[in-house]
C-alpha atoms as a PDB file:
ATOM      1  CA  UNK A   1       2.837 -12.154   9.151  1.00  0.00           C
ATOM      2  CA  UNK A   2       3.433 -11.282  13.222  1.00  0.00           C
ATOM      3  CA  UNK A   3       2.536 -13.504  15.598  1.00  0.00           C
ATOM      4  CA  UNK A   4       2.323 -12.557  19.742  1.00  0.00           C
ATOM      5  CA  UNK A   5       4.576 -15.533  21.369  1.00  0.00           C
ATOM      6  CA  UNK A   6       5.003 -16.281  24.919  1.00  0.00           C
ATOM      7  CA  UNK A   7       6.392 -19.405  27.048  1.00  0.00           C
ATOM      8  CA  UNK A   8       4.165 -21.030  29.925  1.00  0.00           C
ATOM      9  CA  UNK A   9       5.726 -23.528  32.063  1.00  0.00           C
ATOM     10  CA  UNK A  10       8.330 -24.084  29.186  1.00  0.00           C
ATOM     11  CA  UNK A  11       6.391 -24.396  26.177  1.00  0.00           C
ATOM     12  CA  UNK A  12       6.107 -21.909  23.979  1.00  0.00           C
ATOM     13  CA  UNK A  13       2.818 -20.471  22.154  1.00  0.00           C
ATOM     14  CA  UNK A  14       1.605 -18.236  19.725  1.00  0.00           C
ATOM     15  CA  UNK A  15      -0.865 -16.482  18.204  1.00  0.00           C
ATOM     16  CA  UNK A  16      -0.691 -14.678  15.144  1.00  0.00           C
ATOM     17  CA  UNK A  17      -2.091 -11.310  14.678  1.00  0.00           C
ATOM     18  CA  UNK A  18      -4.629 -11.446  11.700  1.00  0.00           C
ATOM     19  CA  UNK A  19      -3.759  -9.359   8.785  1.00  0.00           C
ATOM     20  CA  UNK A  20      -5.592  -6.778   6.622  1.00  0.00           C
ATOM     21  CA  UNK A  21      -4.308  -8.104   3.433  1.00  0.00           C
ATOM     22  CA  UNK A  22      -5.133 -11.710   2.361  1.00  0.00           C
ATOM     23  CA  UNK A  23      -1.546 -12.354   0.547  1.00  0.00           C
ATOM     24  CA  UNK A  24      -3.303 -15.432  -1.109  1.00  0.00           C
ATOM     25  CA  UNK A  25      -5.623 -13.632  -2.803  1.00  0.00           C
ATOM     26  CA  UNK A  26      -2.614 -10.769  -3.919  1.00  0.00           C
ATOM     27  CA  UNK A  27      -2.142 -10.464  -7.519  1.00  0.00           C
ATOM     28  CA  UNK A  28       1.121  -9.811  -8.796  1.00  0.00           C
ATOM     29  CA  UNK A  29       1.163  -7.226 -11.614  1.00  0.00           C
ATOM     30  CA  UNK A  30       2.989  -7.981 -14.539  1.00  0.00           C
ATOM     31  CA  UNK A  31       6.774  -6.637 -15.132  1.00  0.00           C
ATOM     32  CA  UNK A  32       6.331  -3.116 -15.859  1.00  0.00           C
ATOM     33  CA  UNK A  33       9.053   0.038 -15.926  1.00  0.00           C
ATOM     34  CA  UNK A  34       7.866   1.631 -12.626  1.00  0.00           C
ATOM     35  CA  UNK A  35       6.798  -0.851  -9.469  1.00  0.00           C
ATOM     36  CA  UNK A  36       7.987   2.272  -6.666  1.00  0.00           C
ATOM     37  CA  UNK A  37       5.129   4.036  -8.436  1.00  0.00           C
ATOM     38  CA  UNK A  38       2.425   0.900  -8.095  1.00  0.00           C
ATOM     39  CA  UNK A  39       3.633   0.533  -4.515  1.00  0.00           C
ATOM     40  CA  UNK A  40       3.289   4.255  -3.342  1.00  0.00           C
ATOM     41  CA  UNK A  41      -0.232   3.667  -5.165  1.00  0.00           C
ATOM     42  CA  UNK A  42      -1.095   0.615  -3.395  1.00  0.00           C
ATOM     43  CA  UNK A  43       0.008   1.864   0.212  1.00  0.00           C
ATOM     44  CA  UNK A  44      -2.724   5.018  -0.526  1.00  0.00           C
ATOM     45  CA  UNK A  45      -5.450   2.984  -1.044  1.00  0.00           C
ATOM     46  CA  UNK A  46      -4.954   0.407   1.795  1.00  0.00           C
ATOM     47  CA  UNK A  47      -4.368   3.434   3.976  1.00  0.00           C
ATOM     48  CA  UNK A  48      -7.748   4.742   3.217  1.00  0.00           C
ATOM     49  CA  UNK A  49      -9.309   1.102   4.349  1.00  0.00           C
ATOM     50  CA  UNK A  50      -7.601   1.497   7.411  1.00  0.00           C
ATOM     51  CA  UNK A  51      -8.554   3.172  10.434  1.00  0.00           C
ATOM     52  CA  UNK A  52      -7.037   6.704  10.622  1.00  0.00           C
ATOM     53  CA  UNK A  53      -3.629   5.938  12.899  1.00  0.00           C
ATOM     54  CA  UNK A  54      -0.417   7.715  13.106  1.00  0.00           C
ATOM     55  CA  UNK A  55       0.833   5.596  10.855  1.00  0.00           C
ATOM     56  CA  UNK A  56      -1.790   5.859   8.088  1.00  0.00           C
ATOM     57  CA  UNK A  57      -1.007   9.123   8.183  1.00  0.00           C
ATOM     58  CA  UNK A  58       2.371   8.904   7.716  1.00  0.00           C
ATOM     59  CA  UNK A  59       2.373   6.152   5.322  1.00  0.00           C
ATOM     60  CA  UNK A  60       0.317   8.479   3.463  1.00  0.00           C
ATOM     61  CA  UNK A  61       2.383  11.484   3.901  1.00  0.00           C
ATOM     62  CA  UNK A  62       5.652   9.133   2.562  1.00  0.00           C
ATOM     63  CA  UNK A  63       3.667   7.435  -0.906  1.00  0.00           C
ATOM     64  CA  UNK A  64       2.199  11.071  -1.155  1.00  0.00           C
ATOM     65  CA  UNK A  65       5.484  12.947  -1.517  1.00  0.00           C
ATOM     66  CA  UNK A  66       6.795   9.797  -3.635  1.00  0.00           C
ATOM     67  CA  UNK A  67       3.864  10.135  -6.145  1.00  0.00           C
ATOM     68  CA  UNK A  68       4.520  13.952  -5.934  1.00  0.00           C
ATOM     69  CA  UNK A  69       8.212  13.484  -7.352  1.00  0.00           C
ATOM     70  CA  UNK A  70       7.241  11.183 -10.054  1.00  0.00           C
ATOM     71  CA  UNK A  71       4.523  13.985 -11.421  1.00  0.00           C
ATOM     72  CA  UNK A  72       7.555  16.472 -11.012  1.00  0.00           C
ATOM     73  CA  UNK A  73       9.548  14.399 -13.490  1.00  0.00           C
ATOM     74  CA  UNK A  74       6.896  13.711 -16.300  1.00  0.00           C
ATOM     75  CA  UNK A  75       7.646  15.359 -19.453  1.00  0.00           C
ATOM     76  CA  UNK A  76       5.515  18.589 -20.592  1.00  0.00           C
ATOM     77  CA  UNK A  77       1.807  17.590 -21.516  1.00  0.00           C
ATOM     78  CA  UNK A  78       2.026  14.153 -19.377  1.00  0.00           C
ATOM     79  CA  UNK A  79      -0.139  14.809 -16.631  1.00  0.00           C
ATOM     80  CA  UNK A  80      -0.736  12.244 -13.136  1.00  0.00           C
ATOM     81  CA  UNK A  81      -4.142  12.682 -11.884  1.00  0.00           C
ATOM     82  CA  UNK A  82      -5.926  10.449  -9.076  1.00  0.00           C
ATOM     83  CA  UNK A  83      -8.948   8.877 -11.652  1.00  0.00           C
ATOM     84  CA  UNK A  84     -11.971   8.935  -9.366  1.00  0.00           C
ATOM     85  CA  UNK A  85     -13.886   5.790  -8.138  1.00  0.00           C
ATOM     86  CA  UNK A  86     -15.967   4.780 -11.129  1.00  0.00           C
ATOM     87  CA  UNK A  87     -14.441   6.080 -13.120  1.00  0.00           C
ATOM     88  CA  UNK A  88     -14.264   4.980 -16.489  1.00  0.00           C
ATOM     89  CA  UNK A  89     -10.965   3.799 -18.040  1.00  0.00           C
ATOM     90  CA  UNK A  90      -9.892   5.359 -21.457  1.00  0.00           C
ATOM     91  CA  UNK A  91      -8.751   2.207 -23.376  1.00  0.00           C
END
C-alpha cells in the first residue's frame, strides 16, 4: 500500500492512495510447480482492468514475453493457449 505524506506545522499526515486490488479478499493458490507462470498470468488480466497506461503496456509486454518462454519450453504436443472468457473448463 502507498500512502501521500506531508508535515504541516510539524505534524505529519497521510493519506493513502486506494488500491485496485483488495489484498483481503486475495486468494492464495495452493503450492504448485510453476507460481512465475500464475503471476505473469495474473499481471495480464489486472492489466486489462486497468486503464491503458504506459505501464499496462509494459507490464503486459514483460508477463507477455514471460508466458512466451514458458510455451517455448513445453514438450512436443503440450500446447499453452489463452482459454476464452466462458469458456468451459475440460475437467
Amino acid at each position: 500500500m502507498f500512502e501521500f505524506c506531508f508535515t504541516i506545522n510539524g505534524q505529519r499526515h497521510c493519506f493513502r492512495v486506494p488500491a485496485m486490488i483488495d489484498q483481503s479478499v486475495i486468494k492464495v493458490p495452493p503450492p504448485n510447480n510453476y507460481p512465475p507462470f500464475e503471476l505473469a498470468a495474473a499481471v495480464l488480466l489486472l492489466v486489462e482492468a486497468a486503464p491503458h497506461s504506459e505501464l499496462a503496456k509494459q507490464l503486459t509486454g514483460v508477463a507477455n514475453s514471460f508466458i512466451q518462454q514458458v510455451q517455448a519450453g513445453l514438450p512436443k504436443g503440450v500446447e499453452l493457449h489463452r482459454a476464452q472468457a466462458g469458456q468451459a473448463v475440460a475437467g
